[in-house]
N, C-alpha and C. Protein backbone atom coordinates (compact mmCIF):
# COMPACT_ATOMS: atom_id res chain seq x y z
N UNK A 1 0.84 -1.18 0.00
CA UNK A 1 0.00 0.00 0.00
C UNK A 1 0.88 1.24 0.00
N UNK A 2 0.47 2.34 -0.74
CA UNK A 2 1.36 3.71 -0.69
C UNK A 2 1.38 3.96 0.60
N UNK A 3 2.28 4.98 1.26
CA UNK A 3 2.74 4.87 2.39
C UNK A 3 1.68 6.24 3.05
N UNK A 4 1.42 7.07 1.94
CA UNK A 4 0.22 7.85 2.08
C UNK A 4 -0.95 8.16 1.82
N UNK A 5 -2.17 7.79 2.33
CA UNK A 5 -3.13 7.67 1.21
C UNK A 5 -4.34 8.55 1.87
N UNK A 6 -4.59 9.47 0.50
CA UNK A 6 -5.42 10.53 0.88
C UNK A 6 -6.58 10.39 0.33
N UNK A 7 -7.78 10.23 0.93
CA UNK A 7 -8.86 9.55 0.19
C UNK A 7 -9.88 10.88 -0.69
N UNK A 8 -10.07 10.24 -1.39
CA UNK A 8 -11.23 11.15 -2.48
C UNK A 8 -11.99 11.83 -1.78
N UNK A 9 -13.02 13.28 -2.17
CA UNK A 9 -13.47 14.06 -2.04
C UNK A 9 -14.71 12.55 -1.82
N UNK A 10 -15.92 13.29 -1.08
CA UNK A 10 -16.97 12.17 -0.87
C UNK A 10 -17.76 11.86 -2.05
N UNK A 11 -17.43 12.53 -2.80
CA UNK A 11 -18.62 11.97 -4.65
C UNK A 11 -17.53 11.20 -5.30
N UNK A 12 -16.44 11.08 -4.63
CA UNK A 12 -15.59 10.08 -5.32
C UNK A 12 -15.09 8.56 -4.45
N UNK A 13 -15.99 7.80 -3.65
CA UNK A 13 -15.52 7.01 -2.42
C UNK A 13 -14.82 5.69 -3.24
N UNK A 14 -13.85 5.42 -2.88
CA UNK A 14 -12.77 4.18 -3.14
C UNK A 14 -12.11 4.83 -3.44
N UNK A 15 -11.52 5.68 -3.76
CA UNK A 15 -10.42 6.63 -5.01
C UNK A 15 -9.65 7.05 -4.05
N UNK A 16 -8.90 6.98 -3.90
CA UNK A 16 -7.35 7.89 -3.04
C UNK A 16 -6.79 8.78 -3.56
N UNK A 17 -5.86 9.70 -2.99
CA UNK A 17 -5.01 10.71 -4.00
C UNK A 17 -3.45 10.07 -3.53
N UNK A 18 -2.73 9.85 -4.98
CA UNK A 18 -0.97 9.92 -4.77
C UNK A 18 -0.55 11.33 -5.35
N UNK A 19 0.57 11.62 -4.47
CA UNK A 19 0.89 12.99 -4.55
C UNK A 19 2.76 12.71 -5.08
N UNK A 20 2.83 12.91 -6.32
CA UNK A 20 4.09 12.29 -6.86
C UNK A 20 5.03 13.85 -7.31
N UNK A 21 6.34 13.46 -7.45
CA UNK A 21 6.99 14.39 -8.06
C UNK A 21 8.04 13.82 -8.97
N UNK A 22 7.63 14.16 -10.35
CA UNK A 22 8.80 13.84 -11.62
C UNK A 22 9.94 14.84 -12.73
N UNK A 23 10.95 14.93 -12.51
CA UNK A 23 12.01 15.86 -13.14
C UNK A 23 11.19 15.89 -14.67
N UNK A 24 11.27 17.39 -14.92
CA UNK A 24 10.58 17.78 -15.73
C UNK A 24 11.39 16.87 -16.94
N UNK A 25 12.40 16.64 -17.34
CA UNK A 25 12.83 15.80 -18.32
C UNK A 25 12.44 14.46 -18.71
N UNK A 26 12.13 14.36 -17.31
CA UNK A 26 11.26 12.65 -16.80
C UNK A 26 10.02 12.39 -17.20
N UNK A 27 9.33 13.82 -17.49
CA UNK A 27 7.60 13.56 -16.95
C UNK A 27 6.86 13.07 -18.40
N UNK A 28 7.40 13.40 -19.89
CA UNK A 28 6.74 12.72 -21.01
C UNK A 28 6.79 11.07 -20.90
N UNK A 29 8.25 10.43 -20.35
CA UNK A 29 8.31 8.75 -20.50
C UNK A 29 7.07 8.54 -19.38
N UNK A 30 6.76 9.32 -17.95
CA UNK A 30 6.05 9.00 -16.70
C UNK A 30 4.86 9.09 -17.57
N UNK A 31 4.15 9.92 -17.73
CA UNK A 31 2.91 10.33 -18.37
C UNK A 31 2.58 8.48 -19.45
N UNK A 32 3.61 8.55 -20.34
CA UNK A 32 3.37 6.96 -21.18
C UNK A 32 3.54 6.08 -20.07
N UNK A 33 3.98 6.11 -19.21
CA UNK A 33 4.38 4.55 -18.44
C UNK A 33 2.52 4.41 -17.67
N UNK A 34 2.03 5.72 -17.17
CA UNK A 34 0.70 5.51 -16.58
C UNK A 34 -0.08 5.54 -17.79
N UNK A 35 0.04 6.19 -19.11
CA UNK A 35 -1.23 5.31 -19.93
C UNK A 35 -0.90 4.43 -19.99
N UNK A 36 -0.37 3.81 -20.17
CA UNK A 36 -0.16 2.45 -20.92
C UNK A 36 -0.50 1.37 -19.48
N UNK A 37 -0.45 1.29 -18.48
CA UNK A 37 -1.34 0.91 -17.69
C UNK A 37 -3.01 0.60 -16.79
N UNK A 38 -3.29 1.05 -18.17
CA UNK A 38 -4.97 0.58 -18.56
C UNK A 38 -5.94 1.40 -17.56
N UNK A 39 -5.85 1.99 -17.06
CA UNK A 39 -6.77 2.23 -16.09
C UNK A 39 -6.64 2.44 -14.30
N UNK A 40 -5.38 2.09 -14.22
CA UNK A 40 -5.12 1.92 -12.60
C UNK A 40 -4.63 3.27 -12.19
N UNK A 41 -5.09 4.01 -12.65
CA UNK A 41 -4.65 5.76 -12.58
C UNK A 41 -5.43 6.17 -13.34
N UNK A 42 -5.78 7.34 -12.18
CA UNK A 42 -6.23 8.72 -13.23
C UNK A 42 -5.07 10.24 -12.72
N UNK A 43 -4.53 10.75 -13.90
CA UNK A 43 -3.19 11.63 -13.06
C UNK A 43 -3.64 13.00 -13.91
N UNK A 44 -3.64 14.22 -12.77
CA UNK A 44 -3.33 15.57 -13.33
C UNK A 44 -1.86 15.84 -12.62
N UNK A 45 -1.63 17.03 -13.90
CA UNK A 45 -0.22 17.34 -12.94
C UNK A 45 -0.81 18.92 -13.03
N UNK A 46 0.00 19.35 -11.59
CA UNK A 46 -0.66 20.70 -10.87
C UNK A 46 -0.33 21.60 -11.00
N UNK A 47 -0.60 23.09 -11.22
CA UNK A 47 -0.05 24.20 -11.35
C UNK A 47 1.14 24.55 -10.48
N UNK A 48 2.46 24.92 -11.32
CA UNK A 48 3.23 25.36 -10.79
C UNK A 48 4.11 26.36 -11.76
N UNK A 49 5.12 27.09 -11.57
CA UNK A 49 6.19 27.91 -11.68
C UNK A 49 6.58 27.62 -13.18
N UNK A 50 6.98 27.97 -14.67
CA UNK A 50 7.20 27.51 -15.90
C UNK A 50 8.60 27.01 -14.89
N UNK A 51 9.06 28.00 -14.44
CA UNK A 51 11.09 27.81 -14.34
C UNK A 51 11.08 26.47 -13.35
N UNK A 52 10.12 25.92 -12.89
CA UNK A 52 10.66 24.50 -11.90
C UNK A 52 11.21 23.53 -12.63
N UNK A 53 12.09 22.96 -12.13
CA UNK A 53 12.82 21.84 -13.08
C UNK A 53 11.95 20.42 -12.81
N UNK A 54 10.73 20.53 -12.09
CA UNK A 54 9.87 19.01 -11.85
C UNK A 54 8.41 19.51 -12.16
N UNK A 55 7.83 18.52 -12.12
CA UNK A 55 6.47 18.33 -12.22
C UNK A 55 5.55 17.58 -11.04
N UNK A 56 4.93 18.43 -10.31
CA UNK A 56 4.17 17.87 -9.39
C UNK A 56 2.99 17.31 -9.70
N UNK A 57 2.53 15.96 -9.60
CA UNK A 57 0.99 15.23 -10.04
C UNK A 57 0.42 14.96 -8.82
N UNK A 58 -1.07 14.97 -9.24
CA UNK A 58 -2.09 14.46 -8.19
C UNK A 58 -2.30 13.07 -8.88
N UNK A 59 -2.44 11.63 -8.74
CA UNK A 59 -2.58 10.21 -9.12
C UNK A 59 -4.21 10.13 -8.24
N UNK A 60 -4.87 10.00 -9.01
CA UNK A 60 -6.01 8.77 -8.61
C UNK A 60 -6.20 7.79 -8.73
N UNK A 61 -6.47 7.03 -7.73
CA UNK A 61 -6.43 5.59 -7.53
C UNK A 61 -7.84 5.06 -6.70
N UNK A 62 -8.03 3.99 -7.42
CA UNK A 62 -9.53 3.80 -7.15
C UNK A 62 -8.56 2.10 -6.71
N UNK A 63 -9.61 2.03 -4.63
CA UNK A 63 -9.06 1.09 -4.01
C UNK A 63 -8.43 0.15 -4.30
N UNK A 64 -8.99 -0.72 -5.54
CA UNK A 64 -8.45 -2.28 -6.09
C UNK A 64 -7.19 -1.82 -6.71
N UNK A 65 -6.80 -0.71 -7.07
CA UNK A 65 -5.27 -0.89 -7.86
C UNK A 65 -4.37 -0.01 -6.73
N UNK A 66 -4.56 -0.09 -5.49
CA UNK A 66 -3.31 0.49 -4.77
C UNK A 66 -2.66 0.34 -4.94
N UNK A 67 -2.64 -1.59 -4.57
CA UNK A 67 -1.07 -2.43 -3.97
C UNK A 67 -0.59 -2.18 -5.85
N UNK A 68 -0.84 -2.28 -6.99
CA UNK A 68 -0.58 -2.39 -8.39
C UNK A 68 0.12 -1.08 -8.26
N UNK A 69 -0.43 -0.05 -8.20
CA UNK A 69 -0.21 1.25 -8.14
C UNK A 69 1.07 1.60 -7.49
N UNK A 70 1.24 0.98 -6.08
CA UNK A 70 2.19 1.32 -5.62
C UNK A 70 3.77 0.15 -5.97
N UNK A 71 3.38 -0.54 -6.58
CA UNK A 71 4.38 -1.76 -7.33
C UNK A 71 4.85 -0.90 -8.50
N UNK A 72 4.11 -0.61 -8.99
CA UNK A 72 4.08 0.44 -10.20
C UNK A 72 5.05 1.56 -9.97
N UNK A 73 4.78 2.20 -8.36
CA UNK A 73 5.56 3.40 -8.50
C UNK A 73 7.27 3.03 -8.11
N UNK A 74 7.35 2.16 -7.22
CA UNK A 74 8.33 1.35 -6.85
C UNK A 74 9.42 1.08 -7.98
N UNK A 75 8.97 0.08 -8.93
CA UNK A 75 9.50 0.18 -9.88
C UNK A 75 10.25 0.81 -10.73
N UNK A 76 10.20 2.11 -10.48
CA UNK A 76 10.36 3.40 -11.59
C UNK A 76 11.68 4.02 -11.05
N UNK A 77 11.57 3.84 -9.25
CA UNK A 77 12.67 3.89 -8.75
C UNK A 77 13.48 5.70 -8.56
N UNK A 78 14.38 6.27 -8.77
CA UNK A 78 14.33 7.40 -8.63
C UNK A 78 13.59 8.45 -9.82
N UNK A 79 12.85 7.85 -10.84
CA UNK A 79 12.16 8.76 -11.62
C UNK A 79 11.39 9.31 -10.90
N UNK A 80 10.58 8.44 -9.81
CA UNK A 80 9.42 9.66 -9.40
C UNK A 80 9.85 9.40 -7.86
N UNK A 81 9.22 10.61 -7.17
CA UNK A 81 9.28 10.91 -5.96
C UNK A 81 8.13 11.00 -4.71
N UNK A 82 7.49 9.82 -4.31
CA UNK A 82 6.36 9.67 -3.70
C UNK A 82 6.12 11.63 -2.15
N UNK A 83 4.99 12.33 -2.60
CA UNK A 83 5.39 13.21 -1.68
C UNK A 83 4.13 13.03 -0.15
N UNK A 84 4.43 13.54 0.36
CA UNK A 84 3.95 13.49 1.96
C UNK A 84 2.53 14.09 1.82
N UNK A 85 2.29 14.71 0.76
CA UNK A 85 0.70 15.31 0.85
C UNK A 85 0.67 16.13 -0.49
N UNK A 86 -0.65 17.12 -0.63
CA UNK A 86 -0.78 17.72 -1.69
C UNK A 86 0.36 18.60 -1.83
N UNK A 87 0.79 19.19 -2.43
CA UNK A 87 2.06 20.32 -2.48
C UNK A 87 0.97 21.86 -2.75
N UNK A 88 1.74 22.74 -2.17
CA UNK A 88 0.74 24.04 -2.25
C UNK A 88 0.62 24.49 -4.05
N UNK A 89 -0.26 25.14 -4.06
CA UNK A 89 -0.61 25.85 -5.68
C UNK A 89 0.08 26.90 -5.30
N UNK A 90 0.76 26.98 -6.60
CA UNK A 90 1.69 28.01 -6.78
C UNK A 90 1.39 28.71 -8.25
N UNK A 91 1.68 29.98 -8.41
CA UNK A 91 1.24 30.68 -9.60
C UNK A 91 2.42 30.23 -10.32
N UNK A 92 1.86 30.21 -11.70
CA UNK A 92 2.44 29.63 -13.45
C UNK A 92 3.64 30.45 -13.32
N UNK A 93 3.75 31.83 -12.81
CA UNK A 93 4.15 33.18 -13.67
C UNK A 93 5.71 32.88 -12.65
């Protein structure tokens, strides 16, 4: 199981939030590695700064693909960076 799991707004019950971070050089192969996994994610990535060198995502995960989900993120190894909670919104500019 992810080591943090933040559960869905209440019109969304089973669904969790993963709160990930991927080097902006990283984030086109990340983006293909979660389509191409059929369904066990739903991912936005969040407003931040053009000049940051990463990309912060919100991951949805609907209960049955945690343990997958989190095998999944494991795997990838230092590409992504599992984070402790939502990260604050920060303006584009």
């Amino acid at each position: 199981m992810p080591e943090k799991l933040h559960p869905a707004p209440e019109f969304s019950k089973g669904v969790y939030w993963v709160f990930v971070r991927v080097k902006k050089e990283d984030s086109a192969f990340f983006y293909t590695v979660l389509e191409a996994q059929d369904g066990i994610v739903s991912y936005s990535t969040l407003p931040g700064p053009i000049t940051d060198h990463f990309r912060d995502m919100e991951l949805q995960v609907p209960e049955k693909y945690l343990e997958e989900c989190d095998r999944l993120l494991g795997s990838l190894g230092d590409l992504v960076f599992r984070l402790p909670g939502r990260p604050p919104v920060q303006s584009k500019i």
